[in-house]
N, C-alpha and C. Protein backbone atom coordinates (compact mmCIF):
# COMPACT_ATOMS: atom_id res chain seq x y z
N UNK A 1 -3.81 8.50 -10.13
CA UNK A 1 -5.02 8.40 -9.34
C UNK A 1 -5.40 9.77 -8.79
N UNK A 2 -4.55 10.25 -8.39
CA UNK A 2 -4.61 12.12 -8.17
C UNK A 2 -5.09 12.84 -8.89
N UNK A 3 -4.57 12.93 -9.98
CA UNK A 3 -5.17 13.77 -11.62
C UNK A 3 -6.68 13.13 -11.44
N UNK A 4 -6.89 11.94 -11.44
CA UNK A 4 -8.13 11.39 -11.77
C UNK A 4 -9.16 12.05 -10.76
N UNK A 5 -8.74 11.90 -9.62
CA UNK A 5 -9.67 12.31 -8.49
C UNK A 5 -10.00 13.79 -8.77
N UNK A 6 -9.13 14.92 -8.68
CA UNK A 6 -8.94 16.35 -8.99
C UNK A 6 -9.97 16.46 -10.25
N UNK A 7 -9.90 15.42 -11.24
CA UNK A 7 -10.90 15.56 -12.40
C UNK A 7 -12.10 15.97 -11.64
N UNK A 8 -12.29 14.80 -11.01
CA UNK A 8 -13.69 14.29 -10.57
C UNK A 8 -14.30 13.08 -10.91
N UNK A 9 -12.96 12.64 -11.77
CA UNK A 9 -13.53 11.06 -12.45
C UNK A 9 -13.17 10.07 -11.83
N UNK A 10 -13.73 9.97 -10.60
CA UNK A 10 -13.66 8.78 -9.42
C UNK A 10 -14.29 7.66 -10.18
N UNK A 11 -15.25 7.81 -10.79
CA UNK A 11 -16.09 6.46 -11.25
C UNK A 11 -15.81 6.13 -12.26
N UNK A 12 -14.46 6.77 -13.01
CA UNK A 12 -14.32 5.71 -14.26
C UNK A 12 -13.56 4.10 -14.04
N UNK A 13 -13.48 3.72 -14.59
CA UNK A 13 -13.08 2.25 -14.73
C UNK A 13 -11.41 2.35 -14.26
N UNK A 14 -10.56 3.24 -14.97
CA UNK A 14 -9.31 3.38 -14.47
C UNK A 14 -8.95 3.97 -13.05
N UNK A 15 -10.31 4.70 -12.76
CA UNK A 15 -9.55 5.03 -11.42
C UNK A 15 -10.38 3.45 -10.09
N UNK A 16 -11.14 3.09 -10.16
CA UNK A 16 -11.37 2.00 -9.86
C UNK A 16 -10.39 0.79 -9.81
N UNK A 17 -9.85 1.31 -10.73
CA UNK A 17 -8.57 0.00 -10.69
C UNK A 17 -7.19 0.11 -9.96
N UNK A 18 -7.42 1.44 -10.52
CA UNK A 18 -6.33 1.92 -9.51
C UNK A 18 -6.65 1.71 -7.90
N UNK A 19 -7.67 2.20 -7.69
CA UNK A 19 -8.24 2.33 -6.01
C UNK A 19 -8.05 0.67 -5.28
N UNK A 20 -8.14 -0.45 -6.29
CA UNK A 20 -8.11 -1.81 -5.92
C UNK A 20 -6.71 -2.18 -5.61
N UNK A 21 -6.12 -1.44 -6.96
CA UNK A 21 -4.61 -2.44 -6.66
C UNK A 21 -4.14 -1.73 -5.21
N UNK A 22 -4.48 -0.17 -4.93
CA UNK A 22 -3.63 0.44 -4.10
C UNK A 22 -4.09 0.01 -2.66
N UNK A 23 -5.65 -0.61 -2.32
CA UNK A 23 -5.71 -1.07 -1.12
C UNK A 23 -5.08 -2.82 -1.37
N UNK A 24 -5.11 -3.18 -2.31
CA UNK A 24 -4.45 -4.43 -2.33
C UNK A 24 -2.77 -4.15 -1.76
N UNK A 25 -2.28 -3.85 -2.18
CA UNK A 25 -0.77 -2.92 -1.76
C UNK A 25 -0.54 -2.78 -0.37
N UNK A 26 -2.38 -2.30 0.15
CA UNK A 26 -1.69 -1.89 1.17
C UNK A 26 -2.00 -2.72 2.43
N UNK A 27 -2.95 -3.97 2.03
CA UNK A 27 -3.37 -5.29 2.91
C UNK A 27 -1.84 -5.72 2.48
N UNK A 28 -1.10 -5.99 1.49
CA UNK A 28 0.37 -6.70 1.67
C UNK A 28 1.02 -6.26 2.83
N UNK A 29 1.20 -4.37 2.55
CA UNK A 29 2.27 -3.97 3.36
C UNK A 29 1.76 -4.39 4.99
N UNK A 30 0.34 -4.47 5.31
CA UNK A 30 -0.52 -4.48 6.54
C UNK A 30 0.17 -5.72 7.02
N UNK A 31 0.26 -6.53 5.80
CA UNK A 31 0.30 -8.40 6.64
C UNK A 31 1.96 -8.05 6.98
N UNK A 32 2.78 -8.07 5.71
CA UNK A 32 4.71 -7.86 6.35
C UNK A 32 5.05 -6.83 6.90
N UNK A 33 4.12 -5.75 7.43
CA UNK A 33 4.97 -4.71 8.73
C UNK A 33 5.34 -5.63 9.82
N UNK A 34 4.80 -6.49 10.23
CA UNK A 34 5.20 -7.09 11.71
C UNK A 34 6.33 -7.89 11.55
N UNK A 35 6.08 -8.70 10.58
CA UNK A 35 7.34 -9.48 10.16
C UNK A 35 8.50 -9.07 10.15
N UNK A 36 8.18 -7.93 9.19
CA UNK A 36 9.64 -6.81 9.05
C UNK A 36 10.05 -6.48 10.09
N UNK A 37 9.15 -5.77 10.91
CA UNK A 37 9.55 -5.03 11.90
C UNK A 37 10.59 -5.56 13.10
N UNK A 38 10.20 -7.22 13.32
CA UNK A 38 10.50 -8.30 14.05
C UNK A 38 12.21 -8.63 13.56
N UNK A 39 12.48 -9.04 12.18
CA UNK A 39 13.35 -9.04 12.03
C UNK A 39 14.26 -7.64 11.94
N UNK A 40 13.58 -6.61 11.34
CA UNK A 40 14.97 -5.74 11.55
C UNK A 40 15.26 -5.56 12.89
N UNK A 41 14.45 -5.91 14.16
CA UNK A 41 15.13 -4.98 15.51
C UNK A 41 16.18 -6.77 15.70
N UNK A 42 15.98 -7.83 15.08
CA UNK A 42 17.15 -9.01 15.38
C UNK A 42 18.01 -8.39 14.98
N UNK A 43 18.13 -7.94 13.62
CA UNK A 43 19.24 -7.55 12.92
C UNK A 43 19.86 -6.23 14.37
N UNK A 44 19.03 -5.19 14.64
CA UNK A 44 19.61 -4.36 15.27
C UNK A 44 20.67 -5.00 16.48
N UNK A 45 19.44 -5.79 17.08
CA UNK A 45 20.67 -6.40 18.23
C UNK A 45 21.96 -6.96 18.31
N UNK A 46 21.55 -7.88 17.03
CA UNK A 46 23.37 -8.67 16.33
C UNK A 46 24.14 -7.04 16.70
N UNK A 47 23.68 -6.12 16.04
CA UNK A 47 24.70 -5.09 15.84
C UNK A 47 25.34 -5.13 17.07
């Protein structure tokens, strides 16, 4: 997606796809940070 951008070929079809999956990626990581976050500090305390 880097190479692509540096081209200048933002508007081809591959970098478009790319740009989707990577905000898709990053609404996942958005929704399980809290989750995660929640359980690792349980885990910390067991310690």
């Amino acid at each position: 997606m880097l190479e692509l951008s540096r081209a200048g070929d933002e508007s081809s079809e591959e970098y478009l796809t790319l740009q989707q999956q990577s905000q898709n990626l990053q609404a996942m990581i958005d929704k399980w940070k809290p989750i995660y976050e929640e359980r690792l500090a349980m885990v910390r305390e067991v310690r």
